[in-house]
N, C-alpha and C. Protein backbone atom coordinates (compact mmCIF):
# COMPACT_ATOMS: atom_id res chain seq x y z
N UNK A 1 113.92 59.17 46.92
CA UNK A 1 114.30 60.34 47.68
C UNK A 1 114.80 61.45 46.75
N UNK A 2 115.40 60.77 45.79
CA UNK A 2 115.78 61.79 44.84
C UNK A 2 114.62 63.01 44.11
N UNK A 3 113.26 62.62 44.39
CA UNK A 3 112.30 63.32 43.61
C UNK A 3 112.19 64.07 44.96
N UNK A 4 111.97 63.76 46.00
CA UNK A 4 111.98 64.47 47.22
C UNK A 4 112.50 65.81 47.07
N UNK A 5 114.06 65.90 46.97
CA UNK A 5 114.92 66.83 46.76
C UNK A 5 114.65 67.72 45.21
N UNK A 6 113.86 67.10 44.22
CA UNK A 6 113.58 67.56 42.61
C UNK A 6 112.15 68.41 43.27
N UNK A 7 111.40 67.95 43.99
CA UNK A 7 110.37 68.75 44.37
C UNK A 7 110.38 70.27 44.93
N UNK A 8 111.37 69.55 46.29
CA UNK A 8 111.84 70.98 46.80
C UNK A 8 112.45 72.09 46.08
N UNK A 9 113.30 71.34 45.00
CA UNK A 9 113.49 72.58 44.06
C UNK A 9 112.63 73.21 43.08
N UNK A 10 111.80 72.65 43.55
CA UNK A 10 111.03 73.09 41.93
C UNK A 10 111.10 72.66 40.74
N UNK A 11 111.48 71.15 40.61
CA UNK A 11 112.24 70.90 39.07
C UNK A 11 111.62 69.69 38.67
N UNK A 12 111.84 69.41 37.52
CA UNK A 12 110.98 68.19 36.97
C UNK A 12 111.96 67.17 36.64
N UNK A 13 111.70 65.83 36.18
CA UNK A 13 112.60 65.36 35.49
C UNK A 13 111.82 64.45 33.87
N UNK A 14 112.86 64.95 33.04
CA UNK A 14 112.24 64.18 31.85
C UNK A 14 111.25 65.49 31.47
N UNK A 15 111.07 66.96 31.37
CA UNK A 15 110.27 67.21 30.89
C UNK A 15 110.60 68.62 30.01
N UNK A 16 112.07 69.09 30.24
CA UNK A 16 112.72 69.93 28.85
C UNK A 16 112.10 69.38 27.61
N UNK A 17 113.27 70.05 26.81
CA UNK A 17 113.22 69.59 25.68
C UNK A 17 111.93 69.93 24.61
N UNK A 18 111.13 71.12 24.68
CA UNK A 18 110.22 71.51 23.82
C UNK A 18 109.12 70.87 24.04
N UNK A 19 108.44 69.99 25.10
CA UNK A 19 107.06 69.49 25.38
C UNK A 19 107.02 70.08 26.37
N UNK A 20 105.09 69.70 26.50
CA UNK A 20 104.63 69.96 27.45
C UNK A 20 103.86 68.76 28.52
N UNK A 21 104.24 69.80 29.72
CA UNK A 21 104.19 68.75 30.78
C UNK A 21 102.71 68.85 31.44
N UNK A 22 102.12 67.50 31.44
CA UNK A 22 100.81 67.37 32.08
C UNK A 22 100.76 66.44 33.39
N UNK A 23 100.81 67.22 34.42
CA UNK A 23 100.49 66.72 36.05
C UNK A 23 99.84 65.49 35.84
N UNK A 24 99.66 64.55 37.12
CA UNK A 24 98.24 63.73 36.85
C UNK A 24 98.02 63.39 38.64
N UNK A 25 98.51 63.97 39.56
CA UNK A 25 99.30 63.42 41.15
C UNK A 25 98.23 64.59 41.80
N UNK A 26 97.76 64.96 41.12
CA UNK A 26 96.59 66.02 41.98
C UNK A 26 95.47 64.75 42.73
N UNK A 27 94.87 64.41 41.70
CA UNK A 27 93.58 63.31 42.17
C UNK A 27 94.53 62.43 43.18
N UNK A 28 95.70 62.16 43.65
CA UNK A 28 96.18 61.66 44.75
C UNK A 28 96.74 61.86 45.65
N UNK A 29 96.68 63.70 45.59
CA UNK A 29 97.34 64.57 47.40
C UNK A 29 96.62 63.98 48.03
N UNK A 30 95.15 64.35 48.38
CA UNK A 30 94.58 64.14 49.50
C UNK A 30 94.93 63.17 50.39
N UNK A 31 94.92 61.79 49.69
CA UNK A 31 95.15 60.52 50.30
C UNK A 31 96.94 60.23 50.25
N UNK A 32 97.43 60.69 49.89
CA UNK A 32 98.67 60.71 50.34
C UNK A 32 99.03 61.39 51.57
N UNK A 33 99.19 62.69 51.12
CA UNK A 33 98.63 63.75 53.20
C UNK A 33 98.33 62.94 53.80
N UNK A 34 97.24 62.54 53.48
CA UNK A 34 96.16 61.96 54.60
C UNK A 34 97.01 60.50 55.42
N UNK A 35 97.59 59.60 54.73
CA UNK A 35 98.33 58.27 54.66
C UNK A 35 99.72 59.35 55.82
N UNK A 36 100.37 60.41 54.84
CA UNK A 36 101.49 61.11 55.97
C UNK A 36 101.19 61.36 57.70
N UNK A 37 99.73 62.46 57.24
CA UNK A 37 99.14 62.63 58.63
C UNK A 37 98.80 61.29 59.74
N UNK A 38 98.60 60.75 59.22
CA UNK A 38 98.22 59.03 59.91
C UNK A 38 100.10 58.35 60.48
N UNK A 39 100.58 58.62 59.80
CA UNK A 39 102.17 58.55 60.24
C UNK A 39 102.69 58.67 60.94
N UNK A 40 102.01 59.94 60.64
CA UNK A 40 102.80 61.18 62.29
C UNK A 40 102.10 60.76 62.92
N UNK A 41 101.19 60.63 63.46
CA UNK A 41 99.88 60.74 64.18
C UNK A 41 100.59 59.29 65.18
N UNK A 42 100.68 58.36 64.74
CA UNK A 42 101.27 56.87 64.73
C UNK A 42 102.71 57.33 65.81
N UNK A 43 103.49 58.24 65.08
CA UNK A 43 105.29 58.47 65.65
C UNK A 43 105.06 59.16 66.74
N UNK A 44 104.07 60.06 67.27
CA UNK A 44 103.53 60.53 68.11
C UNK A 44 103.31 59.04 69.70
N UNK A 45 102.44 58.83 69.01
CA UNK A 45 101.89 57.54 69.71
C UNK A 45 102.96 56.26 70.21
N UNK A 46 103.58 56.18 69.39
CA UNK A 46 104.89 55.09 69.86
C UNK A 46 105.81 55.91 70.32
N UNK A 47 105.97 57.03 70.24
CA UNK A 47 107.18 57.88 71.04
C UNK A 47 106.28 57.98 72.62
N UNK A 48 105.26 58.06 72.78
CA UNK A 48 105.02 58.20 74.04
C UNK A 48 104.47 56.84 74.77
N UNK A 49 104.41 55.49 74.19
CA UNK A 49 103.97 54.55 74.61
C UNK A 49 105.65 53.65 74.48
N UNK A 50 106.51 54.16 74.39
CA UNK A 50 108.20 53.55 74.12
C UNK A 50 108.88 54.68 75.25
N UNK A 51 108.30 55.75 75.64
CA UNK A 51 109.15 56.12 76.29
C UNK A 51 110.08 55.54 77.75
N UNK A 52 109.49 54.52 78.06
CA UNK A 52 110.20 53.80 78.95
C UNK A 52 111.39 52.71 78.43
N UNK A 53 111.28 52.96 77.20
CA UNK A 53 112.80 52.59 76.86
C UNK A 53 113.00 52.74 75.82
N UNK A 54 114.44 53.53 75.98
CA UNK A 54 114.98 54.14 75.17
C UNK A 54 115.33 54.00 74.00
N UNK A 55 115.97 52.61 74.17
CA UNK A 55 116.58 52.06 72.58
C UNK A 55 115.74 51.70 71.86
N UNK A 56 114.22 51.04 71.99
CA UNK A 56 113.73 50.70 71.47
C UNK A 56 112.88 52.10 71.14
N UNK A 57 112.79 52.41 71.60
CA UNK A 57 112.29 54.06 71.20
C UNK A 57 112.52 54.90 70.03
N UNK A 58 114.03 54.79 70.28
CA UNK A 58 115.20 55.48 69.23
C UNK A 58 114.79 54.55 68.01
N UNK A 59 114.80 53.62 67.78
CA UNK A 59 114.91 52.62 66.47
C UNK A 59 113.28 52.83 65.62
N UNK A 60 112.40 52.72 66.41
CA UNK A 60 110.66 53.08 66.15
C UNK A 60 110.59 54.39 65.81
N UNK A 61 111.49 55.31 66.52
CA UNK A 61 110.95 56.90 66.22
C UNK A 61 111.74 57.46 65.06
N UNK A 62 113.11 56.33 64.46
CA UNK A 62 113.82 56.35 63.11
C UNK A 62 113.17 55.81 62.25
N UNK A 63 112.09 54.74 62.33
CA UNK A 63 111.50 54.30 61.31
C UNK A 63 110.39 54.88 61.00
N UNK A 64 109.80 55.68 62.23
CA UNK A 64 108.28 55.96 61.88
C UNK A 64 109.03 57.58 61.13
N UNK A 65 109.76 58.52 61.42
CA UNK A 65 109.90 59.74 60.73
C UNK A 65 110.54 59.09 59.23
N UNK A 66 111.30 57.92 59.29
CA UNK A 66 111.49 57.74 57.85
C UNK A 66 110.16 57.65 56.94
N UNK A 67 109.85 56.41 57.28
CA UNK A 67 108.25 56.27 56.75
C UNK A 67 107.41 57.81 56.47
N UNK A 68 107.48 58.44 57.28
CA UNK A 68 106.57 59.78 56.76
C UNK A 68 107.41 60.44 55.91
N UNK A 69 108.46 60.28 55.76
CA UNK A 69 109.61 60.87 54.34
C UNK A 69 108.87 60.52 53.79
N UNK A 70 109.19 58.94 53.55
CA UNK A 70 109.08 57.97 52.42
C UNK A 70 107.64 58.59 51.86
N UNK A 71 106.86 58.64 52.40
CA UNK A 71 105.17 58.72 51.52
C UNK A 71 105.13 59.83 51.23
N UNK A 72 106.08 61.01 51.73
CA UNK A 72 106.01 62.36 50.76
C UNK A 72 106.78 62.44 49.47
N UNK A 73 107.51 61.54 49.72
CA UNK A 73 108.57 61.30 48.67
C UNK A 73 107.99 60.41 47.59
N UNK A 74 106.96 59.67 48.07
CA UNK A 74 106.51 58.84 46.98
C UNK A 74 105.53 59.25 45.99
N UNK A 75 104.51 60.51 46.94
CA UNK A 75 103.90 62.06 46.35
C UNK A 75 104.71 62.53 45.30
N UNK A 76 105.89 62.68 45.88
CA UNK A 76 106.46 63.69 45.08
C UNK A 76 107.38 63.32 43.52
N UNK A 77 107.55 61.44 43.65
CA UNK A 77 107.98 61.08 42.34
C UNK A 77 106.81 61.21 41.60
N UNK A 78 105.54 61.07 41.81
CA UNK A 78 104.41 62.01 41.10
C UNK A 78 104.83 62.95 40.29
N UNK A 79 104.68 63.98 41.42
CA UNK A 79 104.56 65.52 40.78
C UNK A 79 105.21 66.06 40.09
N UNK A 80 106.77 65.24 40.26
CA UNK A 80 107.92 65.66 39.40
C UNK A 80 108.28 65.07 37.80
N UNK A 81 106.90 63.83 37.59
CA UNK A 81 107.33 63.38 36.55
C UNK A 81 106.22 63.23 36.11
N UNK A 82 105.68 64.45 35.49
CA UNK A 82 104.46 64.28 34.68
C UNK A 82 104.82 63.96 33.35
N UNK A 83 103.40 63.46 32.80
CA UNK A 83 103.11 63.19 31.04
C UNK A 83 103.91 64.20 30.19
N UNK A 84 104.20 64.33 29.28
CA UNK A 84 105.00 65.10 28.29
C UNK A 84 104.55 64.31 26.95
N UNK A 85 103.79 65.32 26.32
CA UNK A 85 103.26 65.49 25.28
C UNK A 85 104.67 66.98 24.04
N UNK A 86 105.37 65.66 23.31
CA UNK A 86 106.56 66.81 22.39
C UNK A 86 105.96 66.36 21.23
N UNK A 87 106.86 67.11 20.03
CA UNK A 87 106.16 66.65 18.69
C UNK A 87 106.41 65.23 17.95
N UNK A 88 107.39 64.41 18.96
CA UNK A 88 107.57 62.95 18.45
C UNK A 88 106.58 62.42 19.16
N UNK A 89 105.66 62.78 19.90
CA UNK A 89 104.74 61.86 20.77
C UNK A 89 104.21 62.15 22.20
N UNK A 90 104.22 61.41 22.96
CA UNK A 90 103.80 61.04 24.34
C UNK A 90 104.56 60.38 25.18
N UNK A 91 105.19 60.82 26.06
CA UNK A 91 105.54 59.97 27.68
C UNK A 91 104.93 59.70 29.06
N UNK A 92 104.46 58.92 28.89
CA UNK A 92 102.99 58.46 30.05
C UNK A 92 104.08 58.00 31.12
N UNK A 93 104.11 58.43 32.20
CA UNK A 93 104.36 58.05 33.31
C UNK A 93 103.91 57.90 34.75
N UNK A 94 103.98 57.30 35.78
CA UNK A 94 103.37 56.92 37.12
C UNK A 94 104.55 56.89 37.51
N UNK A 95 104.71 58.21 38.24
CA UNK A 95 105.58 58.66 39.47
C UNK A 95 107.50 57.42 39.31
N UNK A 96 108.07 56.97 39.69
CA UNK A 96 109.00 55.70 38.99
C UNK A 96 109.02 54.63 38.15
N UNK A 97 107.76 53.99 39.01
CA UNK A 97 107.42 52.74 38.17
C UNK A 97 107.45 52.64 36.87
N UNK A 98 106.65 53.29 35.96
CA UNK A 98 106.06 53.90 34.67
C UNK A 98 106.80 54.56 33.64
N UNK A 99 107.37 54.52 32.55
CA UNK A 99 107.95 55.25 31.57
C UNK A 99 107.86 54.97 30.51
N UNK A 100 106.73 55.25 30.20
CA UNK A 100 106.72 54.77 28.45
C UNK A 100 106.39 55.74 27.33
N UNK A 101 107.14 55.35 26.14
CA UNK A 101 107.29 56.39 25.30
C UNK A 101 106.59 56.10 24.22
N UNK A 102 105.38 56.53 23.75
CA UNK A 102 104.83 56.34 22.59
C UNK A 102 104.58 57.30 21.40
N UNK A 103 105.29 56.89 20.39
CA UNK A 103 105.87 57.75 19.34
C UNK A 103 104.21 58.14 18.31
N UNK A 104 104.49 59.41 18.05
CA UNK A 104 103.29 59.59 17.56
C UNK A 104 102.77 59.46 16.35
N UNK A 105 103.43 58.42 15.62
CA UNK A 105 102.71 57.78 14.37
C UNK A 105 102.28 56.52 15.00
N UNK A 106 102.27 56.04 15.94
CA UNK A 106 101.82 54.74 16.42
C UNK A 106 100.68 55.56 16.99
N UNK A 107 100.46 56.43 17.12
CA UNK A 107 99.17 56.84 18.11
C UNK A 107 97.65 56.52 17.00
N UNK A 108 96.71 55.59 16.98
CA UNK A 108 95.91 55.53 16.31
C UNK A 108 94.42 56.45 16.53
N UNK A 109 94.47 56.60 18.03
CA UNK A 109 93.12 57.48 18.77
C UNK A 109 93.61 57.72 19.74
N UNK A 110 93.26 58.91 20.57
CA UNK A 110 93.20 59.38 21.61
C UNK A 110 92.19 60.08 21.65
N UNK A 111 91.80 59.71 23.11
CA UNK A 111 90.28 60.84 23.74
C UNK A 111 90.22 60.83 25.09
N UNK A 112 89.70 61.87 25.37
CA UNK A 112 89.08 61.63 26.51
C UNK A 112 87.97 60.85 27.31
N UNK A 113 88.15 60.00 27.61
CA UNK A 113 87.48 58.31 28.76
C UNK A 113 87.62 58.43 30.20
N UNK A 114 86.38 59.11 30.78
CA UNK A 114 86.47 58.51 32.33
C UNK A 114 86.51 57.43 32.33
N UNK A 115 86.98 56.31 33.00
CA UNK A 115 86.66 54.81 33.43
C UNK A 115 86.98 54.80 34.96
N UNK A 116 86.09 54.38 35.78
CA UNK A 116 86.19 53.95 37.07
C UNK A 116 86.70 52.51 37.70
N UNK A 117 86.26 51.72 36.04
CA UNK A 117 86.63 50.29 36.57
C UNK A 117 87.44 49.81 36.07
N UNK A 118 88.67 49.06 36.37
CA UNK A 118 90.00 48.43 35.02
C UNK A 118 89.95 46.88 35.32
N UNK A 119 89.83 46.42 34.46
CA UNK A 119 90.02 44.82 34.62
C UNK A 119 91.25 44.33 33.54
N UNK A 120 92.09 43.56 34.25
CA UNK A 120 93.29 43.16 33.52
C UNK A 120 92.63 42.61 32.30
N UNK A 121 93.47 43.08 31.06
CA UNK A 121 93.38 42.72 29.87
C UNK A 121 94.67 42.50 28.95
N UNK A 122 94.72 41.55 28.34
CA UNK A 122 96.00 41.69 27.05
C UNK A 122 96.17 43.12 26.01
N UNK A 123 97.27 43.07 26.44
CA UNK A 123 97.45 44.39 25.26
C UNK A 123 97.12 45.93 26.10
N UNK A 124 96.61 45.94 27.36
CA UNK A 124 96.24 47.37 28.13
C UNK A 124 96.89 47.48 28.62
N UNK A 125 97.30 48.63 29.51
CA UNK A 125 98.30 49.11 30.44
C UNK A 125 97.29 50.22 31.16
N UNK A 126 96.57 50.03 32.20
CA UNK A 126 96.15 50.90 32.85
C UNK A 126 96.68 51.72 33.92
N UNK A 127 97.19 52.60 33.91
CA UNK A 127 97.52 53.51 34.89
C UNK A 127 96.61 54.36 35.45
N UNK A 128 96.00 54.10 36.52
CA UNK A 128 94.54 54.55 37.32
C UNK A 128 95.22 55.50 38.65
N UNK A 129 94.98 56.81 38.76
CA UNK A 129 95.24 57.45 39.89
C UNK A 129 93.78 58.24 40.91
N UNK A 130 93.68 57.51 41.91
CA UNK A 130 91.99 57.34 42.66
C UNK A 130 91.41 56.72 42.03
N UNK A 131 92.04 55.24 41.62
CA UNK A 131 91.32 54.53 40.89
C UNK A 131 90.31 55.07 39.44
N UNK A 132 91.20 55.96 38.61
CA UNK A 132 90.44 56.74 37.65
C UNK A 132 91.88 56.78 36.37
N UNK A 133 90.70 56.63 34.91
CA UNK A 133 91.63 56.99 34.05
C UNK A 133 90.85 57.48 33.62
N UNK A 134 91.38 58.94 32.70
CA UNK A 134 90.46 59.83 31.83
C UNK A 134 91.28 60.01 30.32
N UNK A 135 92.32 59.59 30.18
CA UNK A 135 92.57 59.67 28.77
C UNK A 135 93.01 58.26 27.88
N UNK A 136 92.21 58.09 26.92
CA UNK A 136 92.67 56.70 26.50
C UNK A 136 93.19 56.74 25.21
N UNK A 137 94.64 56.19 24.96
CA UNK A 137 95.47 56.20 23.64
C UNK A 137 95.60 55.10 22.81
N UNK A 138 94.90 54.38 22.01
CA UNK A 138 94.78 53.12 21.31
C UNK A 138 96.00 53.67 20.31
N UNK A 139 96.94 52.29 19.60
CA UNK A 139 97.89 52.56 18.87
C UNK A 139 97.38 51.78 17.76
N UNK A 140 97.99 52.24 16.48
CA UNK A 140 98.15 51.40 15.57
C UNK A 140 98.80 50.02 15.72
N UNK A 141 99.67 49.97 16.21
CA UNK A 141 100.75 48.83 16.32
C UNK A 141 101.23 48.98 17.69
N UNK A 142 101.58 47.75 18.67
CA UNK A 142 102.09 48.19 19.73
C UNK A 142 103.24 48.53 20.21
N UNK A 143 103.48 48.79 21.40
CA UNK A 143 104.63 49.27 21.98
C UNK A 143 105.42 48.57 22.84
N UNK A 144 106.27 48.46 23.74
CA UNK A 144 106.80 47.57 24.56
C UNK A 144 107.15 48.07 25.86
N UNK A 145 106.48 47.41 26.66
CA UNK A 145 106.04 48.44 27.94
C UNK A 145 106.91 47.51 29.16
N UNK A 146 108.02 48.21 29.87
CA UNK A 146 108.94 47.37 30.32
C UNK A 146 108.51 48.09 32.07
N UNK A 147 108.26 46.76 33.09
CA UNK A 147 108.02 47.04 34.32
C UNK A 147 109.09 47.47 35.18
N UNK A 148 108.51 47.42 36.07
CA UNK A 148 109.67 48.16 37.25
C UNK A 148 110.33 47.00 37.56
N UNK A 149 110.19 45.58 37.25
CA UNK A 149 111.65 44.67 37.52
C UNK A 149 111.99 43.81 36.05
N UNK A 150 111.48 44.70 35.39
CA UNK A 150 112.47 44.52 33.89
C UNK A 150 111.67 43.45 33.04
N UNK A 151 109.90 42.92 33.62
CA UNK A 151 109.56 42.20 32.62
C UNK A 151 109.32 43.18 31.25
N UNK A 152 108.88 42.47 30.32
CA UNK A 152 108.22 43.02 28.97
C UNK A 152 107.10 42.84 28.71
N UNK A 153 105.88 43.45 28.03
CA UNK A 153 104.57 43.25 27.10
C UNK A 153 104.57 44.23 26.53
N UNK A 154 103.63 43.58 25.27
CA UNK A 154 103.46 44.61 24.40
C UNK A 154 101.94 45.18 24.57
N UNK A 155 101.50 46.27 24.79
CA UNK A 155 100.19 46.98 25.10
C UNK A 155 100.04 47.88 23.38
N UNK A 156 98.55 47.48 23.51
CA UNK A 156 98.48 48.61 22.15
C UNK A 156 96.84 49.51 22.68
N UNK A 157 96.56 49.34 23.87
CA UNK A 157 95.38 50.11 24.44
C UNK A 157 96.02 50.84 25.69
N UNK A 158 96.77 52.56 25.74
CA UNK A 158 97.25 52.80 27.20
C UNK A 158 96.03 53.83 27.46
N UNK A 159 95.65 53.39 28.94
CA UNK A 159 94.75 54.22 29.48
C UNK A 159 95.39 55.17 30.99
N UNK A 160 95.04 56.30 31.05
CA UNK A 160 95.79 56.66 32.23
C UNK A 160 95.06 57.78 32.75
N UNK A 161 95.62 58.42 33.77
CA UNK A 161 94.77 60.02 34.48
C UNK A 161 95.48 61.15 34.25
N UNK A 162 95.38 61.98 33.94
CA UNK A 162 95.89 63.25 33.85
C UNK A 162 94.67 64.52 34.41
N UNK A 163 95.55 65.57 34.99
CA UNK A 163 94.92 66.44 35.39
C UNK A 163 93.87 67.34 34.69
N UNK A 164 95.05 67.42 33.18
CA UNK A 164 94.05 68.75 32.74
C UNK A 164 93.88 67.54 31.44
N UNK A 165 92.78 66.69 31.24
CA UNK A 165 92.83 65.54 30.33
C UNK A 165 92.44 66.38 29.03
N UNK A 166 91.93 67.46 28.91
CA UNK A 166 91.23 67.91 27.94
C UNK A 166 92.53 68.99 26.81
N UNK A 167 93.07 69.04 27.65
CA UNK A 167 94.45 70.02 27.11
C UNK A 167 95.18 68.69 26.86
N UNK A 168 95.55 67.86 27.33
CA UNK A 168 96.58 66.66 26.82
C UNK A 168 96.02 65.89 25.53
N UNK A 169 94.72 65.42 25.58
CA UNK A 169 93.97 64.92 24.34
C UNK A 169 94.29 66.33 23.35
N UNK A 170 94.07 67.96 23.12
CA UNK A 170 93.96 68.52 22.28
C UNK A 170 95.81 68.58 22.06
N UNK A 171 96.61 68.68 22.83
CA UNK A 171 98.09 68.59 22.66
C UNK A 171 98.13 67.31 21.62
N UNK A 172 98.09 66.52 21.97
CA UNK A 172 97.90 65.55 20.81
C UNK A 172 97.25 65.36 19.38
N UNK A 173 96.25 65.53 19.49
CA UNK A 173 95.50 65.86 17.99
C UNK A 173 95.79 66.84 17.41
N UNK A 174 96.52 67.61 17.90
CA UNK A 174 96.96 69.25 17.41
C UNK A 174 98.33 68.79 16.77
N UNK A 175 98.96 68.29 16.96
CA UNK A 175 100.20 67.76 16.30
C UNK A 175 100.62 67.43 15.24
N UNK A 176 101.28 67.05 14.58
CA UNK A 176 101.76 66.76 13.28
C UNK A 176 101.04 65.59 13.37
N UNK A 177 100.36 65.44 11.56
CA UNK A 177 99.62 64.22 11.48
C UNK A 177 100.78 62.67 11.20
N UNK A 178 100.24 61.63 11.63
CA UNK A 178 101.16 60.77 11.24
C UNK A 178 101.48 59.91 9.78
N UNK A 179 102.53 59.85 9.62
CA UNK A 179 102.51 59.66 8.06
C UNK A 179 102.00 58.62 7.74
C-alpha cells in the first residue's frame, strides 16, 4: 500500500542518487486494469446478489473494494520501483519481491535478448513481465540473489524486461569500464 500512496505522489523509491531510472510495468498495465476492471465488475455483482442481507453484504463489499486496491497497488509497486542504472552498476527490480544489486565490475555482458520462453535454470534469475525478458546481464562472478522469504542463490545469468531496453543496455556499456 505504501507504493500506492508513492504513486499518487509522483515519487519513486530507490531511484535518487545520480542514476537513471528505467520503467519495465508498462508491458503489464493492460492486464492489471484489466484483472481491476474484472473486480469491480465482480463488487458490482455481489453487492446486488447480497443485497438481501446485509451483514454479509457489508463484509463481501469490504473485501471485494479492498481487493481492487490491492491489484492497483500491486501495479503500482511496479511503477514506483524501476531499474536504476548509477555508475557503481545496476538495480534490477520486480515491483517488492526483487532487489538486486549488481555492481558493475561483475557485469561481464549485457544486451539486448527478447526471450519468450524461461525454463528454470541454475545460476538464472529470470524476471519476465508478459511473460517477456529483453535485457540479458551475464556476470563475471556471481551475485547473491536473496527472495522475498529470505532464501539465498547465487545467479550469474540475470535476465529481465525493461521498457526502453535499448537505452538501459547503452546506460550500461557507456559507463566506466571495469577494472
Amino acid at each position: 500500500m505504501v507504493s500506492l500512496g508513492l504513486w499518487v505522489a509522483r515519487r519513486t523509491h530507490g531511484a535518487g542518487g545520480g542514476g537513471t531510472a528505467f520503467g519495465y510495468a508498462h508491458g503489464q498495465a493492460a492486464l492489471m486494469f484489466g484483472f481491476a476492471f474484472v473486480c469491480g465488475v465482480e463488487t458490482v455483482a455481489m453487492s446486488v446478489l447480497l443485497s438481501d442481507w446485509p451483514t454479509v453484504h457489508a463484509v463481501v463489499l469490504f473485501l471485494d473494494v479492498y481487493t481492487v486496491v490491492f491489484v492497483v497497488a500491486l501495479h503500482a509497486a511496479s511503477v514506483v520501483r524501476p531499474h536504476v542504472v548509477d555508475p557503481g552498476g545496476v538495480r534490477v527490480r520486480r515491483a517488492v519481491h526483487v532487489d538486486l544489486r549488481i555492481p558493475r565490475e561483475r557485469i561481464g555482458s549485457v544486451r539486448r535478448e527478447l526471450r519468450m520462453t524461461h525454463e528454470a535454470a541454475d545460476g538464472v534469475l529470470d524476471l519476465a513481465i508478459g511473460s517477456q525478458t529483453n535485457v540479458t546481464v551475464e556476470l563475471t562472478e556471481p551475485v547473491t540473489h536473496v527472495t522475498l522469504l529470505g532464501g539465498r542463490r547465487e545467479v550469474s545469468v540475470v535476465r529481465f524486461h525493461a521498457d526502453d531496453a535499448d537505452g538501459l543496455v547503452r546506460a550500461l556499456t557507456a559507463g566506466p569500464a571495469p577494472p
